[in-house]
Protein backbone atom coordinates (compact mmCIF):
# COMPACT_ATOMS: atom_id res chain seq x y z
CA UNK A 1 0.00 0.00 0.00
CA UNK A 2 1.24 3.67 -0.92
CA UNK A 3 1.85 6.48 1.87
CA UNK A 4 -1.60 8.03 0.95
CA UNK A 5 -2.40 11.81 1.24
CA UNK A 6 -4.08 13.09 4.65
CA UNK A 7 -5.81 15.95 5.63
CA UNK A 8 -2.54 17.81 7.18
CA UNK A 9 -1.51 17.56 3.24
CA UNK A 10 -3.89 19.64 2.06
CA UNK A 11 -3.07 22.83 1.32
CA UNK A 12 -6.02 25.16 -0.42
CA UNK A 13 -9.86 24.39 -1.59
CA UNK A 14 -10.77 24.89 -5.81
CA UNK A 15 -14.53 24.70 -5.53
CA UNK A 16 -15.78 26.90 -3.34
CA UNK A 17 -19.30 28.97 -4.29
CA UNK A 18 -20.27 31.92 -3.48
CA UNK A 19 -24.22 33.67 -3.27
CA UNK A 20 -23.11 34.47 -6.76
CA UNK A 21 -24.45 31.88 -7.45
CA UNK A 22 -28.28 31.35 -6.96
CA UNK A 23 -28.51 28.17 -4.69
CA UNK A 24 -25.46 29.02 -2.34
CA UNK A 25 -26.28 30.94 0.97
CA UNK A 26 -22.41 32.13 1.82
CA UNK A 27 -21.37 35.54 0.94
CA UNK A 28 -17.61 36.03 -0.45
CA UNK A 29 -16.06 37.51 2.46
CA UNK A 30 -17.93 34.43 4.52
CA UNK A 31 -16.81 31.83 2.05
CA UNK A 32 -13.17 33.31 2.66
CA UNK A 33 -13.12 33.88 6.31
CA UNK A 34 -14.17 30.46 6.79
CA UNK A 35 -11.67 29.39 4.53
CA UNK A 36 -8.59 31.54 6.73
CA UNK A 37 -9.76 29.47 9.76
CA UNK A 38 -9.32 26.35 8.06
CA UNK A 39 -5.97 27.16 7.82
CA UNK A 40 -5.95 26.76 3.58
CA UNK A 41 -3.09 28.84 1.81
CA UNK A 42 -5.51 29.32 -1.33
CA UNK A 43 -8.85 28.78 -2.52
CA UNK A 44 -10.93 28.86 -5.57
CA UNK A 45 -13.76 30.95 -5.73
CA UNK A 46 -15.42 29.36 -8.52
CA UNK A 47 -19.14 30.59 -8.64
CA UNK A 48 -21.46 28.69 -11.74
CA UNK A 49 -21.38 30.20 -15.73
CA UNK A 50 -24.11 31.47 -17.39
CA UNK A 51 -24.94 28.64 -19.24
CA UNK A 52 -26.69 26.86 -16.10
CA UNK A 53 -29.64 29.17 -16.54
CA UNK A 54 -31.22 28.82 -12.95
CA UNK A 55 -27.79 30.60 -11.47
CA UNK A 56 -25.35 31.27 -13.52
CA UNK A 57 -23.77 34.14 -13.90
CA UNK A 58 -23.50 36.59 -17.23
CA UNK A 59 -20.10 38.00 -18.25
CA UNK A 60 -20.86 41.74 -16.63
CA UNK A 61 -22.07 39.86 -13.67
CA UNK A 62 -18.32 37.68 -13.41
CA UNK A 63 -16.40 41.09 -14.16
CA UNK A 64 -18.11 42.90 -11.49
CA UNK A 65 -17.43 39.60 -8.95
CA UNK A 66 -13.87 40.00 -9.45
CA UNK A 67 -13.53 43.43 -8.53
CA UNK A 68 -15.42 42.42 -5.49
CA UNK A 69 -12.95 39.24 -4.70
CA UNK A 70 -10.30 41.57 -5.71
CA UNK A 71 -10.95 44.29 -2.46
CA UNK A 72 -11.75 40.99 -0.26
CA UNK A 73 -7.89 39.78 -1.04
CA UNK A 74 -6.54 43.09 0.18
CA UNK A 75 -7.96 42.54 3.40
CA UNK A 76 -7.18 38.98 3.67
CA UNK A 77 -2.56 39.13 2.78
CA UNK A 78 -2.30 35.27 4.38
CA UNK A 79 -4.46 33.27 1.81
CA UNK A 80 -4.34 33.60 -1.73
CA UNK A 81 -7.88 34.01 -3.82
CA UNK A 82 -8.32 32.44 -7.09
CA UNK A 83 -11.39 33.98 -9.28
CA UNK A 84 -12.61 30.82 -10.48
CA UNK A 85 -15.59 29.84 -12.27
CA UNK A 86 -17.53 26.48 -12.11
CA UNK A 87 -18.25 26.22 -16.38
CA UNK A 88 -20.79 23.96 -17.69
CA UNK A 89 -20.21 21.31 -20.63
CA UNK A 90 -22.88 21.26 -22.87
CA UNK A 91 -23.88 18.33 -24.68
CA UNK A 92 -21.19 18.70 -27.67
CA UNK A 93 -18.53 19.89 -25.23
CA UNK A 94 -18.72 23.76 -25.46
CA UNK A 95 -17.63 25.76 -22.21
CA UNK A 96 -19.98 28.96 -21.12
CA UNK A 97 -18.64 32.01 -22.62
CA UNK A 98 -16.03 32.62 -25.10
CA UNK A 99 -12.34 31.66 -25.45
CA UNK A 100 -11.17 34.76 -24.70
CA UNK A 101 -13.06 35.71 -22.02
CA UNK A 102 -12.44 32.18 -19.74
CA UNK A 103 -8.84 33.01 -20.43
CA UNK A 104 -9.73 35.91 -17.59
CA UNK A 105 -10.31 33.35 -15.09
CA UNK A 106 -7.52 32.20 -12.64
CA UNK A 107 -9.39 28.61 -12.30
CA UNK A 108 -11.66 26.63 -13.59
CA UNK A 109 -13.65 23.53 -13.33
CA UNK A 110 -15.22 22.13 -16.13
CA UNK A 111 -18.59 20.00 -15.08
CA UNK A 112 -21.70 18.60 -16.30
CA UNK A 113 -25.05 19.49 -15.19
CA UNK A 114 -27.30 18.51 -18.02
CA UNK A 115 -28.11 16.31 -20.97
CA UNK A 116 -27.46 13.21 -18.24
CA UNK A 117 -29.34 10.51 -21.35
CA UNK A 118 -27.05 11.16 -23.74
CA UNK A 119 -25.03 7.74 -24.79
CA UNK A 120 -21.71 6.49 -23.40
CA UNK A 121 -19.99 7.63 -26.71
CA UNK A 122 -22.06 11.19 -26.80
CA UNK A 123 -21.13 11.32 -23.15
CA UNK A 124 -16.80 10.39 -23.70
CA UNK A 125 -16.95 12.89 -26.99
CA UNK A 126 -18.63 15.33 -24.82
CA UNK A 127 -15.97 15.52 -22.10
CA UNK A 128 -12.68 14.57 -24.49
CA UNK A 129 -14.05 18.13 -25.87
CA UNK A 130 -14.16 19.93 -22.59
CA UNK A 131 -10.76 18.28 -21.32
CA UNK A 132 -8.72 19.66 -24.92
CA UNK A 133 -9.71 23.30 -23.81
CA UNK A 134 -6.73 24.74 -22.77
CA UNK A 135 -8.87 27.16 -20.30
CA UNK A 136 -9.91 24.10 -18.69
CA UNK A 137 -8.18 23.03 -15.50
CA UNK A 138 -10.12 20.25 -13.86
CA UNK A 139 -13.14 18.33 -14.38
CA UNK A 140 -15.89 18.79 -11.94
CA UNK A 141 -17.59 15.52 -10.49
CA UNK A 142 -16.77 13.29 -13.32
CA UNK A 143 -20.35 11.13 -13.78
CA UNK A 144 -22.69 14.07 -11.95
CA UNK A 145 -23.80 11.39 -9.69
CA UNK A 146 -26.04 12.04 -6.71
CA UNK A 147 -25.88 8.83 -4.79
CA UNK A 148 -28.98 7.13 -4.11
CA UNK A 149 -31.26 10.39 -6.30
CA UNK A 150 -29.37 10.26 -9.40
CA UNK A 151 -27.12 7.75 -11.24
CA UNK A 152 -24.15 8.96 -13.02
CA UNK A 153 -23.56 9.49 -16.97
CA UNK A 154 -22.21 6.51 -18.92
CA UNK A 155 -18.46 6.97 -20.33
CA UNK A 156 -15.31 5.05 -21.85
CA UNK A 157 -13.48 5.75 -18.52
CA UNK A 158 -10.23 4.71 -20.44
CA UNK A 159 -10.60 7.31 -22.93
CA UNK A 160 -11.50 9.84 -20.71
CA UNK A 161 -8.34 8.69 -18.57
CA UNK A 162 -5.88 8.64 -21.41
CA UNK A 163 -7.30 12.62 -22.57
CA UNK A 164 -6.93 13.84 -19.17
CA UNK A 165 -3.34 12.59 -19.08
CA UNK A 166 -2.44 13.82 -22.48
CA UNK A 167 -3.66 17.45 -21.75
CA UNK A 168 -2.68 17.63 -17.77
CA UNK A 169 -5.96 18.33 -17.11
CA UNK A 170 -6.96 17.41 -13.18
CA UNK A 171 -9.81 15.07 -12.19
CA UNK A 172 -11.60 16.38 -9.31
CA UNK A 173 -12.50 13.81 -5.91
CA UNK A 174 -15.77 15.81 -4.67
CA UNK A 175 -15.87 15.42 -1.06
CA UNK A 176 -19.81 16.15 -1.00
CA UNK A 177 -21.46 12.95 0.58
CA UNK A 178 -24.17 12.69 -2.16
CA UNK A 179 -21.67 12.83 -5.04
CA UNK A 180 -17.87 11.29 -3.67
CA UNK A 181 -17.22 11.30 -7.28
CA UNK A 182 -14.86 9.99 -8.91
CA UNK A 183 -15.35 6.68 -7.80
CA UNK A 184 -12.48 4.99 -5.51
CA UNK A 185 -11.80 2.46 -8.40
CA UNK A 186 -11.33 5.44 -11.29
CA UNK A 187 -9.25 7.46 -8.55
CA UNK A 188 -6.98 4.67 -8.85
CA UNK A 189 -7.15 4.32 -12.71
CA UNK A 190 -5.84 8.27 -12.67
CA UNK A 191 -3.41 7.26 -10.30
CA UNK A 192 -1.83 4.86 -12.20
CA UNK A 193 -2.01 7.19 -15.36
CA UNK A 194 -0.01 9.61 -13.72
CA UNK A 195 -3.29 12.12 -13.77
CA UNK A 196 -3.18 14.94 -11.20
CA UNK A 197 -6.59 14.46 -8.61
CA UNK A 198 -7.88 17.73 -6.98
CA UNK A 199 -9.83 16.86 -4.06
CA UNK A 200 -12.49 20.14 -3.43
CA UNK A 201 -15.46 20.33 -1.09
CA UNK A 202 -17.99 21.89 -3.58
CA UNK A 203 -19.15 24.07 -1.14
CA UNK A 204 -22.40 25.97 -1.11
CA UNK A 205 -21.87 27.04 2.35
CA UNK A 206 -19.16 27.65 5.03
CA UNK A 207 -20.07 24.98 6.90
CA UNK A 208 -19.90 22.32 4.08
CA UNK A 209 -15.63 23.25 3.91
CA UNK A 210 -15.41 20.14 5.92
CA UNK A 211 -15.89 18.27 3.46
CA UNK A 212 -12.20 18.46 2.38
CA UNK A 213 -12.13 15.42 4.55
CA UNK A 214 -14.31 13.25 3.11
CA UNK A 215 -12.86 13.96 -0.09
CA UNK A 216 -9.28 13.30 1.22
CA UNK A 217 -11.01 9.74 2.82
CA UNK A 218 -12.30 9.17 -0.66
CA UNK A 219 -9.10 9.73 -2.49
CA UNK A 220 -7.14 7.52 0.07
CA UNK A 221 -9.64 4.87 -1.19
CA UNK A 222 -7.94 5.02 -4.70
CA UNK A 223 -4.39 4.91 -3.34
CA UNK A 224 -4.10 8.36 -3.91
CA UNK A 225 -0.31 9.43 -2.62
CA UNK A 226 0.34 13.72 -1.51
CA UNK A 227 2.39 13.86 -5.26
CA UNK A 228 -0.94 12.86 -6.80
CA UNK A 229 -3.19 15.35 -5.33
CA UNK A 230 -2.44 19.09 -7.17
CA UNK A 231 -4.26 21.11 -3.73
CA UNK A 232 -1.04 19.98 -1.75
CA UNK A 233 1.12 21.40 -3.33
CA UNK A 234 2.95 24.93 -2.38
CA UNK A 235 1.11 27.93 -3.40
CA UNK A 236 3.53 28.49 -6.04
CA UNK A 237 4.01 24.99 -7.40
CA UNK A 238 0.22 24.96 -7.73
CA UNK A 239 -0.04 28.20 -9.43
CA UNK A 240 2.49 27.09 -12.09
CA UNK A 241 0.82 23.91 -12.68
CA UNK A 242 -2.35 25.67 -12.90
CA UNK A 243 -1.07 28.87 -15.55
CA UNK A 244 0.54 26.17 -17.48
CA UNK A 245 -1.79 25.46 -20.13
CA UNK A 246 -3.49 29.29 -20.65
């Protein structure tokens, strides 16, 4: 068995929401403060696109939230603030927003949240799409499960694997309870394909940032070791892992 990551590994949180978005209660300066006291170096603020119509947000809107994050980091010197956005994949692959304007972002997570019947090929094309965007830096809760509600979308996990790989791309391990997606046994497919895991909380509220443990739980049940997971690394490390591609 591999030395797997733990929670004192952990260094910063790359899905956290904001009331940005429409179904999160948390303010910014909330989300962040509870961030400081959980002792994270960096977080992601990385509120929905406009493409998910019941809260997303339009470009004006995004501009206008990073001015706001922007005055929030002055005040807060000891973590760094990432303005993130949570994009959606449509069902052909397209990312909300253009080009351009994602290349504004510091962070982003690419994740589906629609089109859930489309078939396993529909579904591998769909995210193969996503993952070759070089705005892209992780994808959100691979199959969109909600455990016991919802099952998750049907995909060639090898090919989805392999593009991941080729375009250094991160998979994210949601800690939420309902979605603990990936699953243990794809964790440990990335593993072995030398694909970079980012374990995030997905939080819609500052008390859900606990949930960085039962993602780091769930990524210890893949074998995932602290050189696998791209949130331990130093701020700077991260931050040139994550600029790489734009």
């Amino acid at each position: 068995m591999p030395l797997v990551v733990k929670m004192d590994d952990m260094r910063g949180d790359l899905n956290d929401l904001t009331d940005r978005s429409g179904d999160v209660m948390s303010s910014p300066e909330d989300m962040i403060a509870a961030a400081v006291s959980f002792g994270h170096e960096y977080v992601a603020v990385s509120d929905h696109g406009v493409d998910l119509s019941i809260n997303g947000s339009t470009a004006e809107e995004m501009v206008e939230h990073r001015e706001r994050l922007r005055a929030i980091q002055e005040d807060n010197p000891d973590i760094r603030i990432l303005f993130g956005c949570e994009l959606n994949i449509g069902p052909d692959g397209s990312l909300d927003y253009d080009r351009e304007f994602r290349r504004e972002f510091e962070w982003t997570v690419a994740s589906v949240h629609s089109h859930f019947d489309l078939s396993a090929e529909e579904q591998t094309v769909r995210l193969i799409n996503a993952i070759s965007d070089p705005t892209v830096n992780v994808i959100g809760h691979l199959y969109g499960r909600y455990i016991g509600r919802r099952p998750g979308i049907e995909i060639d996990v090898d090919s989805v694997i392999e593009a991941l790989r080729i375009a250094d791309v991160g998979l994210e391990v949601n800690g939420a309870l309902e979605r603990l997606d990936a699953s243990a046994e794809v964790i440990r497919q990335a593993v072995r394909a030398g694909v970079r895991l980012v374990v995030s909380t997905d939080s819609h509220h500052t008390s859900e940032l606990v949930r960085m443990e039962y993602g780091v739980r769930q990524a210890q049940r893949g074998w995932a070791a602290v050189a696998d997971v791209a949130n331990s690394l130093p701020l700077a490390d991260f931050l040139d892992w994550s600029r790489a591609r734009r």
